[in-house]
Every structure is written in C-alpha cells, then in structure tokens.
C-alpha atoms as a PDB file:
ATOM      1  CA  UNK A   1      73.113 -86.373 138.608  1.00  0.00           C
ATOM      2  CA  UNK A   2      73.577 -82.362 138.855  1.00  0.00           C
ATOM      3  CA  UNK A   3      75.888 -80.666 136.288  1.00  0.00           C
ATOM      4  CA  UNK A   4      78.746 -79.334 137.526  1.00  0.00           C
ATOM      5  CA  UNK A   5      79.335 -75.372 137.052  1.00  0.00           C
ATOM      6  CA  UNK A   6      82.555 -74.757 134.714  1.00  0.00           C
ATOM      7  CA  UNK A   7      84.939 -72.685 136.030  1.00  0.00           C
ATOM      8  CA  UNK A   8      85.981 -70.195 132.906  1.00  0.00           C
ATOM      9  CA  UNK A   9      89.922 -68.705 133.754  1.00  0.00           C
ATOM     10  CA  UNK A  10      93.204 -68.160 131.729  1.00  0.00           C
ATOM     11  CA  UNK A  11      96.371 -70.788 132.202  1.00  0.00           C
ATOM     12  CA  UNK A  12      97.997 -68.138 134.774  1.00  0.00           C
ATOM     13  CA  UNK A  13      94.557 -68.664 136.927  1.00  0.00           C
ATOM     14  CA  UNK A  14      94.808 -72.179 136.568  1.00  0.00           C
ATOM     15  CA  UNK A  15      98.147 -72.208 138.036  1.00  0.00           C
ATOM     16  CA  UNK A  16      97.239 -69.752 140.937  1.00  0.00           C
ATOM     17  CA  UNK A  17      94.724 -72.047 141.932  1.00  0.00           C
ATOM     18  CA  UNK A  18      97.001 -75.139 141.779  1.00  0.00           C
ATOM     19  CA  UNK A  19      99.752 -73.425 143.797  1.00  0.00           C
ATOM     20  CA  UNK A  20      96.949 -72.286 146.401  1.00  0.00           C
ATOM     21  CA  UNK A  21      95.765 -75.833 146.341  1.00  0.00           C
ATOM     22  CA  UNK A  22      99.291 -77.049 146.760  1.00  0.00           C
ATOM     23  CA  UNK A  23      99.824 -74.741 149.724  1.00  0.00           C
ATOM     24  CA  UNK A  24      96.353 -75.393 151.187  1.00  0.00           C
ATOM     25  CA  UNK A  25      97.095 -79.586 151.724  1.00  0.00           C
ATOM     26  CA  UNK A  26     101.208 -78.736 152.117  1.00  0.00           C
ATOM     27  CA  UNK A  27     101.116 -76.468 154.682  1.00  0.00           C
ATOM     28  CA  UNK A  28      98.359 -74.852 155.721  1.00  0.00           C
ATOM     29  CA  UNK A  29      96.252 -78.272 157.014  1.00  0.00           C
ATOM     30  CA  UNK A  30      99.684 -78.838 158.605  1.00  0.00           C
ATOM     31  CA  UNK A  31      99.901 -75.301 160.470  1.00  0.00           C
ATOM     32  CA  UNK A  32      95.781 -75.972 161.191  1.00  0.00           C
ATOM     33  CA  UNK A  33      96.576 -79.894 162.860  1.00  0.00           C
ATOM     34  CA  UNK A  34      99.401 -78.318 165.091  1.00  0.00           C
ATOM     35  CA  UNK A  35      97.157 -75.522 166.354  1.00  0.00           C
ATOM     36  CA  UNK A  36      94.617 -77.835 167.567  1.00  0.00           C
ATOM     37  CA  UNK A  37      97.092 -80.463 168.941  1.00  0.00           C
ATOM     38  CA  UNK A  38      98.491 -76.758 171.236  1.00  0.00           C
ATOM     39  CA  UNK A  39      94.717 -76.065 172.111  1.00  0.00           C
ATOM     40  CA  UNK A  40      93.739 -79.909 173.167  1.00  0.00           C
ATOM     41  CA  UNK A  41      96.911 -79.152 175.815  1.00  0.00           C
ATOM     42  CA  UNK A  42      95.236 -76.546 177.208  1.00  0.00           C
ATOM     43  CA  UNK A  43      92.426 -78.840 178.839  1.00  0.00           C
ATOM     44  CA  UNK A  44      88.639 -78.483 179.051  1.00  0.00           C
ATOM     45  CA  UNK A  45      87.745 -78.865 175.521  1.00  0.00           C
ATOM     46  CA  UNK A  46      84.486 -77.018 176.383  1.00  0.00           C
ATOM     47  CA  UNK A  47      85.353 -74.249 177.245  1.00  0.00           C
ATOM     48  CA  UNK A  48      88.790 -73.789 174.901  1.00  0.00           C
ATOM     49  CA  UNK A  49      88.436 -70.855 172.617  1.00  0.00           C
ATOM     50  CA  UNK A  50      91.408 -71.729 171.409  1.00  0.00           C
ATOM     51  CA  UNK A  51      90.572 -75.064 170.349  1.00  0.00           C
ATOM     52  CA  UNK A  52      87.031 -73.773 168.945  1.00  0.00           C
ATOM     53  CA  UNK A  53      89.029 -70.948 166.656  1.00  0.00           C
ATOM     54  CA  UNK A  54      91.678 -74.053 165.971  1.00  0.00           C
ATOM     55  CA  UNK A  55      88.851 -76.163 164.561  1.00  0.00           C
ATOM     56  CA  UNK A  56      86.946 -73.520 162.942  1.00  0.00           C
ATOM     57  CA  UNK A  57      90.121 -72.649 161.009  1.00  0.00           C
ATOM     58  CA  UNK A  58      90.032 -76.300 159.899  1.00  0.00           C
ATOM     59  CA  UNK A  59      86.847 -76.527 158.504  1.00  0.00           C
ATOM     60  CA  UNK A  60      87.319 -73.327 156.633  1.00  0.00           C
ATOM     61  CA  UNK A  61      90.187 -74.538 155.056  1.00  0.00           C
ATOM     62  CA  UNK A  62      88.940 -78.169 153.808  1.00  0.00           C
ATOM     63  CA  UNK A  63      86.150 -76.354 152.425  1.00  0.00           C
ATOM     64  CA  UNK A  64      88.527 -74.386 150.621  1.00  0.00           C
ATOM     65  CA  UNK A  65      90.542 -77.169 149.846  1.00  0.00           C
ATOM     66  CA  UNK A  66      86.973 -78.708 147.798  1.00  0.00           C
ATOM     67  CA  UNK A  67      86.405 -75.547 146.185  1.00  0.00           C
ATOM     68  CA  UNK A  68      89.382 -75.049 144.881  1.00  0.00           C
ATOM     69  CA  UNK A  69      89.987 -78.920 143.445  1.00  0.00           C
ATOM     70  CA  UNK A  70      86.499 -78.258 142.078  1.00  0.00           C
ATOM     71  CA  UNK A  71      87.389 -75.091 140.275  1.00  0.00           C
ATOM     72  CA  UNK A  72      90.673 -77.463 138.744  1.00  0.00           C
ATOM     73  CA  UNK A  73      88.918 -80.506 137.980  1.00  0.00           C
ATOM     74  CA  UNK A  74      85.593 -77.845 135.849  1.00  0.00           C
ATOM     75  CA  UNK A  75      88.197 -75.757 134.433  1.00  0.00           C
ATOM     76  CA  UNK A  76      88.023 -74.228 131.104  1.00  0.00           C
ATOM     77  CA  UNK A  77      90.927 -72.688 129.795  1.00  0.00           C
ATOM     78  CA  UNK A  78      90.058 -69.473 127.891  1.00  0.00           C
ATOM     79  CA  UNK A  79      91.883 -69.381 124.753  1.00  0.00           C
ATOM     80  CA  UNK A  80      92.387 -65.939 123.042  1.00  0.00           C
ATOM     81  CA  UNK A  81      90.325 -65.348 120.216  1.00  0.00           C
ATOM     82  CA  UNK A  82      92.466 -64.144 117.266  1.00  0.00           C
ATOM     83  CA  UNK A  83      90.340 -64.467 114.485  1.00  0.00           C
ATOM     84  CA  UNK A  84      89.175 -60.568 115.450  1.00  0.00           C
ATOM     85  CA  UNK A  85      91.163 -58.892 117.794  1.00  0.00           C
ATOM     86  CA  UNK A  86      89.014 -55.822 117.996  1.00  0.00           C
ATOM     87  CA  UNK A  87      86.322 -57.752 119.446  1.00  0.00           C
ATOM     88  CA  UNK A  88      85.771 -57.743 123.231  1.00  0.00           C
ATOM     89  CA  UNK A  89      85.645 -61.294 124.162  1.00  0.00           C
ATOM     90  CA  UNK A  90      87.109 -63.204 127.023  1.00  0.00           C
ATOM     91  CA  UNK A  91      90.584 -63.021 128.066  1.00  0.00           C
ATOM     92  CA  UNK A  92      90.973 -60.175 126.330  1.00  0.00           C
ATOM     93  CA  UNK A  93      91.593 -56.700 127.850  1.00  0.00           C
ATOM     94  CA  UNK A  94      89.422 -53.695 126.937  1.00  0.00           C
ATOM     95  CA  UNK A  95      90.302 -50.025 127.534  1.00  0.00           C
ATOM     96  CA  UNK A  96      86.452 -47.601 127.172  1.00  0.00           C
ATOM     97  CA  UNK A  97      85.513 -44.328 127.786  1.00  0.00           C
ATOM     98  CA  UNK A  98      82.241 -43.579 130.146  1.00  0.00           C
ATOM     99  CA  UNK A  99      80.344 -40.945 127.686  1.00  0.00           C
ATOM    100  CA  UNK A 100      80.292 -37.535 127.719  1.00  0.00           C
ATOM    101  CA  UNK A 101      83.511 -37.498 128.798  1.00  0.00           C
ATOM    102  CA  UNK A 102      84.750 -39.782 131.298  1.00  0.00           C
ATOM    103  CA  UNK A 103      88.566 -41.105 131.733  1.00  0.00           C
ATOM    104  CA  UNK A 104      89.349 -44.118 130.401  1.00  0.00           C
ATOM    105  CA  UNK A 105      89.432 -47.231 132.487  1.00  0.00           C
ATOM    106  CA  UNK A 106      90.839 -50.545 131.131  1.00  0.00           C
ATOM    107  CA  UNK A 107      90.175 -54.217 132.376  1.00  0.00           C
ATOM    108  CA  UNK A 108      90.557 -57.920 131.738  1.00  0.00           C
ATOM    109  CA  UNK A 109      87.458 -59.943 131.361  1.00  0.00           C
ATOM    110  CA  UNK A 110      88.269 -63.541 133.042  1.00  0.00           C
ATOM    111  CA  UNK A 111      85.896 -65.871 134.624  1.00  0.00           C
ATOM    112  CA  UNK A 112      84.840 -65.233 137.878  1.00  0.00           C
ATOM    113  CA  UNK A 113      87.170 -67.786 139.669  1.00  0.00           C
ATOM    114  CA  UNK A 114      89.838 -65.506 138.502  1.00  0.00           C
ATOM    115  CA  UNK A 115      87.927 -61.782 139.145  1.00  0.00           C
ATOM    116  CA  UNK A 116      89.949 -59.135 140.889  1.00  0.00           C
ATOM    117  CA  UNK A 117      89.004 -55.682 140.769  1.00  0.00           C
ATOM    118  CA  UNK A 118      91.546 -54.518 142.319  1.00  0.00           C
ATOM    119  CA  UNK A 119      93.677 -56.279 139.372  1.00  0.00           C
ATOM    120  CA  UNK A 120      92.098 -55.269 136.934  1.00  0.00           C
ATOM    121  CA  UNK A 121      90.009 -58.162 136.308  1.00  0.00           C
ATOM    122  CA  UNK A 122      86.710 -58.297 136.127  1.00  0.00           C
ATOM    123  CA  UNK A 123      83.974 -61.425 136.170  1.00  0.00           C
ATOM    124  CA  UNK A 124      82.425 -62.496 132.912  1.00  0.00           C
ATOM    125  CA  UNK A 125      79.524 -62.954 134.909  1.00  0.00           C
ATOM    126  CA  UNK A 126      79.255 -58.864 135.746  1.00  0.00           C
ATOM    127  CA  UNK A 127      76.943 -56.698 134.471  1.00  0.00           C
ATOM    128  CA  UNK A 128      80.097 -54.584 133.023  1.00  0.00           C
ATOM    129  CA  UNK A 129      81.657 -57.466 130.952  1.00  0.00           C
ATOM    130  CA  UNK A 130      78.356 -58.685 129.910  1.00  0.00           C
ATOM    131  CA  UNK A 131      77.520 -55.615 128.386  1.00  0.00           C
ATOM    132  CA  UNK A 132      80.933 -55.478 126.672  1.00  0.00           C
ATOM    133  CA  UNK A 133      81.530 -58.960 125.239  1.00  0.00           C
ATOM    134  CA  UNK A 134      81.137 -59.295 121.307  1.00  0.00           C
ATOM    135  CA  UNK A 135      80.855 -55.262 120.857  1.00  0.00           C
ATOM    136  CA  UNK A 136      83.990 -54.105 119.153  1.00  0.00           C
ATOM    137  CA  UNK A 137      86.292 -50.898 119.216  1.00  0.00           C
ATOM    138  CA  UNK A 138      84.437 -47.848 118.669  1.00  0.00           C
ATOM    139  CA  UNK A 139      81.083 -49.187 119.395  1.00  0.00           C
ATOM    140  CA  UNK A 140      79.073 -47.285 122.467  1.00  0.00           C
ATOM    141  CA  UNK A 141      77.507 -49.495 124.710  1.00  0.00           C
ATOM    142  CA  UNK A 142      74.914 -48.954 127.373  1.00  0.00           C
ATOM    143  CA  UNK A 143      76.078 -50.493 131.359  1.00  0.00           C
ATOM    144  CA  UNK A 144      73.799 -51.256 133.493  1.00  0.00           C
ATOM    145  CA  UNK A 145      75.121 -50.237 136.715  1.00  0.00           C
ATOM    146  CA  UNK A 146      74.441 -50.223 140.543  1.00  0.00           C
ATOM    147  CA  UNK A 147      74.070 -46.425 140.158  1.00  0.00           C
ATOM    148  CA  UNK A 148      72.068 -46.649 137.106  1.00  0.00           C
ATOM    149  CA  UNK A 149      72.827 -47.384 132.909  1.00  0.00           C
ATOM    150  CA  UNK A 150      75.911 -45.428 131.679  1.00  0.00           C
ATOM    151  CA  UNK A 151      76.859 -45.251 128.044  1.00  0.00           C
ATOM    152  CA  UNK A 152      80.854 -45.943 126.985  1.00  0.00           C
ATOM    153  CA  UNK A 153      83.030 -46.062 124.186  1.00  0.00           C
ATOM    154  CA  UNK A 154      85.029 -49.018 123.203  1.00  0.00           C
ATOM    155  CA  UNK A 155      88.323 -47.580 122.884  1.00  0.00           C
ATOM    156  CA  UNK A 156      90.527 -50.494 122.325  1.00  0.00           C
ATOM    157  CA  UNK A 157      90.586 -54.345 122.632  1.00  0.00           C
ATOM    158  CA  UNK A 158      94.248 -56.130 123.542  1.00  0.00           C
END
C-alpha cells in the first residue's frame, strides 16, 4: 500500500481548504449538474460544445473535490516553534536582505498546499525556504536560484 504525501499548512490553511471543499460539493457540483441538464436541452449530444465544456467543468471539479479531501484527511498542522524564535522554521515569517545591498523582502514559509507568492507565502518545498529553514537572524545564506545562487542576510524571524 503507497504512503500517502502529508500535506504541511497552518490552521487558517486548513480552514481555507475546508470552506473550498464545502463550496466545491455545496454549490459548485450544483451550478456544474444544472449546466449540463441546459446543454442536454440543446440536442445532439455530439456535437454540443456546450455540453462537452459542461462536462469538462465536472470532471475538473470532482478532481478537485479528491484533492482537496486528500490535502484534509494528510494534514499536518504546523505548530509554531517557540522554543527559538530567531530561528527560521516553518510557519514562521522571515524578513532578509539579498547581499550587497538588496531591499528587504519578507515571507511566510507554509507548506506547499498553502504557497502563495503573491501572499507572501512561500512553499517549504522551494529552493528559497529550503535554504532558509534552521539558519537564524543574522546568518548569510547562499539561494540557489533560477537566475543563479544569491547570498542574503537573515534580518529577522516573526
């Protein structure tokens, strides 16, 4: 029998994922059965791009409706680690510095059912947060990049 992946994510992305869950089986499989009930009226089923799109649009969201209840059932809730709070570790934000002199950028380290760049949030599983975890403030760390390795400064650890 495989092992199932764990899902690593705070409480709030646990609840995100229940609400989206929630909404998925509440209403949007509802909004997905009515579109293909309008499409069937429209005839030919053969040649009903409506009815194709319709049932598309279903699949995608039952698949999304496993993946999610899979991401629930494997989750680990990541607990803040307080024994050293200036130790980059996950759940925890960090604010660095890209050496020489580079502006400082902050960001959340969460699991990757949970990553947003655009949030702030960043995967555990990316090369940035794997080169940050367990360094603390003031270290300089090397970051393997798509561009190539940069060096930053651990500025401070929330």
């Amino acid at each position: 029998m495989a092992v199932e992946k764990s899902y690593y994510m705070t409480q709030e992305g646990k609840e995100k994922l229940e609400k989206e869950l929630h909404y998925l089986k509440t209403e949007r499989r509802q909004e997905v059965v009515e579109r293909i009930k309008v499409a069937r009226d429209f005839g030919d089923l053969s040649e009903n791009s409506e009815y194709d799109a319709a049932k598309d649009d279903q699949a995608f969201v039952e698949q999304r409706i496993t993946q999610v209840e899979k991401m629930i059932r494997n989750a680990v809730i990541i607990e803040n680690d307080n024994d050293n709070p200036n130790i980059v570790s996950l759940g925890k934000s960090v604010t660095f510095v890209e050496l020489p002199n580079g502006e400082e950028e902050t960001y959340t380290i969460v699991g990757s059912a949970e990553a947003d760049p655009f949030e702030g949030k960043i995967s555990n599983d990316s090369p940035m947060a794997k080169s940050l975890l367990g360094h603390e403030v003031g270290t300089e760390v090397a970051v393997a990049t798509p561009g190539g390795e940069i060096q930053v400064r651990i500025v401070k650890v929330n």
